[in-house]
N, C-alpha and C. Protein backbone atom coordinates (compact mmCIF):
# COMPACT_ATOMS: atom_id res chain seq x y z
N UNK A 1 -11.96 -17.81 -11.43
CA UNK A 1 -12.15 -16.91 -10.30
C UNK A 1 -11.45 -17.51 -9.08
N UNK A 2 -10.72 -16.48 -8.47
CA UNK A 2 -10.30 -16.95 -6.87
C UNK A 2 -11.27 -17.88 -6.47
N UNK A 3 -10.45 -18.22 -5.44
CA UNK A 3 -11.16 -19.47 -4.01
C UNK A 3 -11.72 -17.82 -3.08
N UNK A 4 -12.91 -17.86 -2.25
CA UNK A 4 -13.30 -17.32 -1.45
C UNK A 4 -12.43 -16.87 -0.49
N UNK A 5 -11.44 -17.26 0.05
CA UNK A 5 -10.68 -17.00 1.21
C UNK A 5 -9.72 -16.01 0.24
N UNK A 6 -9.07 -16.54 -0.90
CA UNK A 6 -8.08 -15.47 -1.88
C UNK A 6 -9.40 -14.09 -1.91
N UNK A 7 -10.52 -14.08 -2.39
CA UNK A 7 -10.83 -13.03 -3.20
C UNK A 7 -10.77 -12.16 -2.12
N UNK A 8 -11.23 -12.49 -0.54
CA UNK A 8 -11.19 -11.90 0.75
C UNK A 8 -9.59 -11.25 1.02
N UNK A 9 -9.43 -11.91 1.24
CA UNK A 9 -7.75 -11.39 1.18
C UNK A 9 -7.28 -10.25 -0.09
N UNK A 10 -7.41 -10.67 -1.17
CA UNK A 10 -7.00 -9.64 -2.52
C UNK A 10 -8.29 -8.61 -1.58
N UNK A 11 -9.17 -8.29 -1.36
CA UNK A 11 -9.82 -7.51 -1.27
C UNK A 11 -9.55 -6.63 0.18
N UNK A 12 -9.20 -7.41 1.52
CA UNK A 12 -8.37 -6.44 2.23
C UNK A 12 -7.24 -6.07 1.95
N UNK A 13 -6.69 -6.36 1.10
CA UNK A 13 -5.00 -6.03 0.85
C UNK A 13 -5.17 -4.80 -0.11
N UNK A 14 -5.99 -4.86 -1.26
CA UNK A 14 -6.37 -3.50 -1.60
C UNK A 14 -6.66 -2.07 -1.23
N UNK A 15 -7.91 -2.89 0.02
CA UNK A 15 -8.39 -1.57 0.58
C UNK A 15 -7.53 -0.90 1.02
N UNK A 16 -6.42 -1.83 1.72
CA UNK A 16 -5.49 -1.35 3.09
C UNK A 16 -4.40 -0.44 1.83
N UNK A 17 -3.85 -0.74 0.87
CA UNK A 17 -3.50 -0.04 -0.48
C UNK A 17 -4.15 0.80 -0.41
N UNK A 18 -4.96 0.83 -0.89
CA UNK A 18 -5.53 2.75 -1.04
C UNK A 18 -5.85 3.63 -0.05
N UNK A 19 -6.38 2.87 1.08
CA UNK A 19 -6.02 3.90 2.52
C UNK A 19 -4.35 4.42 2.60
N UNK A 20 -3.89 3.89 2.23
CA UNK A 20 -2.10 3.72 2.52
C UNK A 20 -1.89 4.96 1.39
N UNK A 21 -2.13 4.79 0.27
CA UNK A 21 -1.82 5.95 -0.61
C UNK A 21 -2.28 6.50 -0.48
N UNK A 22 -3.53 6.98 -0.21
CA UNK A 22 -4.29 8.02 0.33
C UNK A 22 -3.48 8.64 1.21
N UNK A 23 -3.77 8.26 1.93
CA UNK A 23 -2.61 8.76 3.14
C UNK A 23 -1.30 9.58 3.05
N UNK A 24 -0.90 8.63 2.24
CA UNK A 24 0.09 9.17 1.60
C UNK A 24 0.58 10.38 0.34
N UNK A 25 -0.73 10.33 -0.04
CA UNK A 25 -0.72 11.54 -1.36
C UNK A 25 -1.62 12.66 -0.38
N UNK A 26 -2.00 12.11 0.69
CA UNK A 26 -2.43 13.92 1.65
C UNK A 26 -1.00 14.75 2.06
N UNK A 27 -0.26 13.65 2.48
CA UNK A 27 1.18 14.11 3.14
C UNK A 27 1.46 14.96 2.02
N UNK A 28 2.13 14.09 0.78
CA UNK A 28 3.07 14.57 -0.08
C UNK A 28 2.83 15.37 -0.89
N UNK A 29 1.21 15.78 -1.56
CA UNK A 29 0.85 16.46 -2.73
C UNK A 29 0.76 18.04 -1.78
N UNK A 30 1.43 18.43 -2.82
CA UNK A 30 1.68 20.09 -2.95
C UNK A 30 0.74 20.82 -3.72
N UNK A 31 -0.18 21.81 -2.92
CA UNK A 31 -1.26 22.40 -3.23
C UNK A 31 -1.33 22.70 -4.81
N UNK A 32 0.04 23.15 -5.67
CA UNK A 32 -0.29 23.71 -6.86
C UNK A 32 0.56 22.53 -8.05
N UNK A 33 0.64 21.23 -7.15
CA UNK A 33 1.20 20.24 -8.12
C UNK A 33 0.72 18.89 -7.71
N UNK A 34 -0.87 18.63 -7.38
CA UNK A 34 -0.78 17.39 -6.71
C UNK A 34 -0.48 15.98 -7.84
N UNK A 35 -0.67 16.85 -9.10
CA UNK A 35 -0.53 15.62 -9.94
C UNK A 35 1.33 14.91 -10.17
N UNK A 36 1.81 15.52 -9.68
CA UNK A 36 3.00 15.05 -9.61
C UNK A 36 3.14 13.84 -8.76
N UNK A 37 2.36 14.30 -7.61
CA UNK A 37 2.79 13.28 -6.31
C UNK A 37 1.90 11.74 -7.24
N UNK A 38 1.24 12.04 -7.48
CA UNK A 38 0.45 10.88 -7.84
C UNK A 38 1.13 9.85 -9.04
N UNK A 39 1.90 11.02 -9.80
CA UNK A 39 2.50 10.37 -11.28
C UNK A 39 3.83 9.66 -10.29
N UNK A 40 4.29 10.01 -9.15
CA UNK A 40 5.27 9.95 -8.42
C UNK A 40 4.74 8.00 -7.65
N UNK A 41 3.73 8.36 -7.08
CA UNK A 41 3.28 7.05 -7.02
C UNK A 41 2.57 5.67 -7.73
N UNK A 42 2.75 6.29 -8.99
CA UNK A 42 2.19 5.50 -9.91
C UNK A 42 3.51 4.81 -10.77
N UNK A 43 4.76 5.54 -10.27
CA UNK A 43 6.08 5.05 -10.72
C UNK A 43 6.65 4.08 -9.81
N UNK A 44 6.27 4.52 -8.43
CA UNK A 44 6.73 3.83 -7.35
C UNK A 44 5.73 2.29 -7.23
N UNK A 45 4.69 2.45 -7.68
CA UNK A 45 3.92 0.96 -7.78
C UNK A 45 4.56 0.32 -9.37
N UNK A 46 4.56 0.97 -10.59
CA UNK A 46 4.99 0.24 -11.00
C UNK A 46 6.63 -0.38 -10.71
N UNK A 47 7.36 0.01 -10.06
CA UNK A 47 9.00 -0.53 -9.38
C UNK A 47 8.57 -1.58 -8.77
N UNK A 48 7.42 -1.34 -7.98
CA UNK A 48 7.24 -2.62 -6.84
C UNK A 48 6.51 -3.38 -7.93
N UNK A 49 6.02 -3.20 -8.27
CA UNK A 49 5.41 -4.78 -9.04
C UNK A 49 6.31 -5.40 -10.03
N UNK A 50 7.32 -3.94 -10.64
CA UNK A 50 8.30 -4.97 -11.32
C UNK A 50 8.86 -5.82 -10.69
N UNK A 51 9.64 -5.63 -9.35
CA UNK A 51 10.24 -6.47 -8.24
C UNK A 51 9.91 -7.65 -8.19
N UNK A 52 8.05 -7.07 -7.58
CA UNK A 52 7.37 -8.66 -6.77
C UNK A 52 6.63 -9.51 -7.93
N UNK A 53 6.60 -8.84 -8.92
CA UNK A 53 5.53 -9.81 -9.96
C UNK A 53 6.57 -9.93 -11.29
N UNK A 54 6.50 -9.17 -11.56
CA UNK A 54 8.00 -9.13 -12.97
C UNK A 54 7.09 -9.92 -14.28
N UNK A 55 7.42 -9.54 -15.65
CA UNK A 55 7.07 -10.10 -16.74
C UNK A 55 6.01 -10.74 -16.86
N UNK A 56 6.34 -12.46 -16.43
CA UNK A 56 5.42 -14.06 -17.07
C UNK A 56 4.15 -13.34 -15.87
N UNK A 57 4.40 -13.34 -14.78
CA UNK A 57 3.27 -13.22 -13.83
C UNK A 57 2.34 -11.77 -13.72
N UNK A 58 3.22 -10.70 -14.50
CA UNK A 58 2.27 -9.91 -14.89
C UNK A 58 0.75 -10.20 -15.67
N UNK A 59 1.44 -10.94 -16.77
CA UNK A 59 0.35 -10.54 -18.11
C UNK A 59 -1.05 -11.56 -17.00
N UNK A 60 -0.30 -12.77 -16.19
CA UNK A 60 -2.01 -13.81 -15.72
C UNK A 60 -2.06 -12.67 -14.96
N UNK A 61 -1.78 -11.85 -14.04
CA UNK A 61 -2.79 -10.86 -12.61
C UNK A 61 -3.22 -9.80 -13.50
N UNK A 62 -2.62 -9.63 -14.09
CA UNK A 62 -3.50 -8.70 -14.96
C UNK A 62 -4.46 -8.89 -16.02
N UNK A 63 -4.95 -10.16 -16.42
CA UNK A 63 -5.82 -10.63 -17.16
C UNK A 63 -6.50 -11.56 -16.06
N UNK A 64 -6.57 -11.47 -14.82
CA UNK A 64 -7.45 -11.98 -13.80
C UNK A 64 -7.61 -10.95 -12.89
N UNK A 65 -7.32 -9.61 -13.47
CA UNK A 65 -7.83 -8.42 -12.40
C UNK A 65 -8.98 -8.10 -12.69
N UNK A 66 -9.70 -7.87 -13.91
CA UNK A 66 -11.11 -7.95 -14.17
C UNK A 66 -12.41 -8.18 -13.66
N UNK A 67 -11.70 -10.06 -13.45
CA UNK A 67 -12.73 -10.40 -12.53
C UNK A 67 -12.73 -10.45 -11.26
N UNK A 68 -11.92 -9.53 -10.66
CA UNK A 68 -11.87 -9.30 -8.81
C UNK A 68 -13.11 -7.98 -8.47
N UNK A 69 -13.99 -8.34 -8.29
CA UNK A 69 -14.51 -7.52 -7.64
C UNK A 69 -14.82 -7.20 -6.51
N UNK A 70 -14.54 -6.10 -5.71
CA UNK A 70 -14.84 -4.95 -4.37
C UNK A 70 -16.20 -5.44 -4.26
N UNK A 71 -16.83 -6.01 -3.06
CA UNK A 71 -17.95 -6.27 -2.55
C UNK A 71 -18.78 -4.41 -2.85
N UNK A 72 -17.89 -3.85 -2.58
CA UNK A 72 -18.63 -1.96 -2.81
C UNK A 72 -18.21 -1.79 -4.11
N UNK A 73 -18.28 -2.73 -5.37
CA UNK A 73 -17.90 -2.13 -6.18
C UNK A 73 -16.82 -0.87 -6.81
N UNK A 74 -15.64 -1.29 -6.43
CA UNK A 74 -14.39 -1.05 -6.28
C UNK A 74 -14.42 0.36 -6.11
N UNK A 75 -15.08 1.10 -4.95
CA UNK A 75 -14.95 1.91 -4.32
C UNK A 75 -14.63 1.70 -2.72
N UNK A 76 -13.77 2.69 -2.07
CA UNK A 76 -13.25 2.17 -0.39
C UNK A 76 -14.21 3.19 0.13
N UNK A 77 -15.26 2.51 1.15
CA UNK A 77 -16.06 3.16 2.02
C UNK A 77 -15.23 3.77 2.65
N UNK A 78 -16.06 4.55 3.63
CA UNK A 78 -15.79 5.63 5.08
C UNK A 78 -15.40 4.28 5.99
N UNK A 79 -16.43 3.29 6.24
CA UNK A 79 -16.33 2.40 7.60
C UNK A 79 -15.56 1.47 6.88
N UNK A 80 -15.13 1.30 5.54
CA UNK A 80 -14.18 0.46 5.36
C UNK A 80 -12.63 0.65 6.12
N UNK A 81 -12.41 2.06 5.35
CA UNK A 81 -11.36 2.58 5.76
C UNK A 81 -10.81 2.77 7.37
N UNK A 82 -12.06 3.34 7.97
CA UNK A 82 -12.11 3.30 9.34
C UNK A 82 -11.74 1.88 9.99
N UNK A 83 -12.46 0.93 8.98
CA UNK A 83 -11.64 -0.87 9.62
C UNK A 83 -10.32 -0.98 9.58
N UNK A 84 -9.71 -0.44 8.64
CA UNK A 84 -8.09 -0.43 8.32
C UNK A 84 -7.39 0.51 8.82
N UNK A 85 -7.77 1.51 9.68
CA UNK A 85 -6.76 2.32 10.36
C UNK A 85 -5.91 1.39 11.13
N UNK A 86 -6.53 0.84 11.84
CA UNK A 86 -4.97 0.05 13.17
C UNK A 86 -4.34 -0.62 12.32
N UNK A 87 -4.44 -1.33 10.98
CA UNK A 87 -3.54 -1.39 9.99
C UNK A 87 -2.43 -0.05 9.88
N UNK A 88 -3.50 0.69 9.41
CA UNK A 88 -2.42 2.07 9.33
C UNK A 88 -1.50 2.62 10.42
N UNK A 89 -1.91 2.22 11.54
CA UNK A 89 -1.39 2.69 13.22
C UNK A 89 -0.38 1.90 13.43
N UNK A 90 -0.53 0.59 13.37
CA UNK A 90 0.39 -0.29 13.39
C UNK A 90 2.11 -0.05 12.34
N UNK A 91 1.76 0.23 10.78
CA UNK A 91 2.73 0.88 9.98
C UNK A 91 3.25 2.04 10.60
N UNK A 92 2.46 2.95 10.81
CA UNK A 92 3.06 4.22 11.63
C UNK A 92 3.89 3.64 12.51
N UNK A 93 3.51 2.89 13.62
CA UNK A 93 4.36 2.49 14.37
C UNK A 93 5.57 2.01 13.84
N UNK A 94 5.85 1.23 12.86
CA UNK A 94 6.85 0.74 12.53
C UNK A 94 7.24 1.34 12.09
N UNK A 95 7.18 2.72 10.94
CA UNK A 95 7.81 3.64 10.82
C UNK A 95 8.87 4.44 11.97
N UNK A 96 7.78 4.67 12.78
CA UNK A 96 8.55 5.55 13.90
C UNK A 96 9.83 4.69 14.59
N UNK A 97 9.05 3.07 14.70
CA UNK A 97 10.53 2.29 15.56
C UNK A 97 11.66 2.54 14.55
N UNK A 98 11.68 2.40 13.38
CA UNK A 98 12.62 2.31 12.26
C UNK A 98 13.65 3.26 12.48
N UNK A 99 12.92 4.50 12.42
CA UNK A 99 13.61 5.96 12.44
C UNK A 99 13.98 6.19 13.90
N UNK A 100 13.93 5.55 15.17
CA UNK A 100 14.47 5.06 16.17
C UNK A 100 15.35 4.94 16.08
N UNK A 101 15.49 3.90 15.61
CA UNK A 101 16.88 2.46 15.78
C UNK A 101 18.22 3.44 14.43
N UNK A 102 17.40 4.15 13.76
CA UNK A 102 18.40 4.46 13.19
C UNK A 102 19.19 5.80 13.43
N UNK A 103 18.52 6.53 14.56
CA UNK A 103 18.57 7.97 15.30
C UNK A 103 19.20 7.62 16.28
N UNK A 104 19.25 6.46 16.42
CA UNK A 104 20.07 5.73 18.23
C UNK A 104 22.16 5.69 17.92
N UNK A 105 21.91 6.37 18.76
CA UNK A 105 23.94 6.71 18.49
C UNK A 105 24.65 4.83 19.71
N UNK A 106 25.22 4.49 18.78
CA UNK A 106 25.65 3.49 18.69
C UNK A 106 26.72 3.64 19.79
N UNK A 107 26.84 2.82 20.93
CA UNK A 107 27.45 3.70 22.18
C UNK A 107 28.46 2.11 22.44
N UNK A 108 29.67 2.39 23.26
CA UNK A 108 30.28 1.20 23.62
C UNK A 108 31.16 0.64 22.49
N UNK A 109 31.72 -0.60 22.77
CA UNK A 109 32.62 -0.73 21.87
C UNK A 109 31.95 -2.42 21.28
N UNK A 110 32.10 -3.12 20.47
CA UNK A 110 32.22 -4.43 20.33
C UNK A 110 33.29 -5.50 20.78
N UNK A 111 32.64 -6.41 21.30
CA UNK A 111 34.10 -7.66 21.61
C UNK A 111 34.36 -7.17 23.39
């Protein structure tokens, strides 16, 4: 089993995960196809974990996901979620600077 400070951590990093997809499958799912959006993000997590975890380090997080348990029993409260919005506010924000900097017409010359 994790050290106390890991299981804390794996456990906000989750929550803030499923507020995040949540979030995200309100945006994107289409009233008469939401199961798409979801099969859509269930492709897009497995890409990212191929990336960040890949093969050897799959099979140990996934044979030590078992024993991680959600203090709420791996359900995300109301006041959980509500803790992780300025998480979420903060991403928004960085979204929006992103799409800024890249909407900004590049003015002047170099040199």
């Amino acid at each position: 089993m994790p050290m106390a400070a890991d299981v804390d951590t794996i456990e906000r990093t989750s929550i803030v995960a499923y507020t995040l997809l949540n979030e995200l499958h309100e945006v994107l799912a289409l009233p008469k196809a939401p199961d798409d959006v979801t099969l859509g993000i269930l492709m897009g997590m497995a890409m990212f974990l191929d990336d960040k975890v890949g093969p050897m380090r799959a099979k140990r997080l996934m044979s030590e996901a078992p024993t991680i348990v959600l203090k709420t029993d791996a359900h995300v409260t109301t006041d959980q979620t509500q803790r992780i919005l300025p998480v979420l506010r903060a991403f928004g924000d960085h979204l929006k600077e992103l799409r800024m900097k890249a909407e900004r017409p590049v003015s002047g010359s170099v040199g």
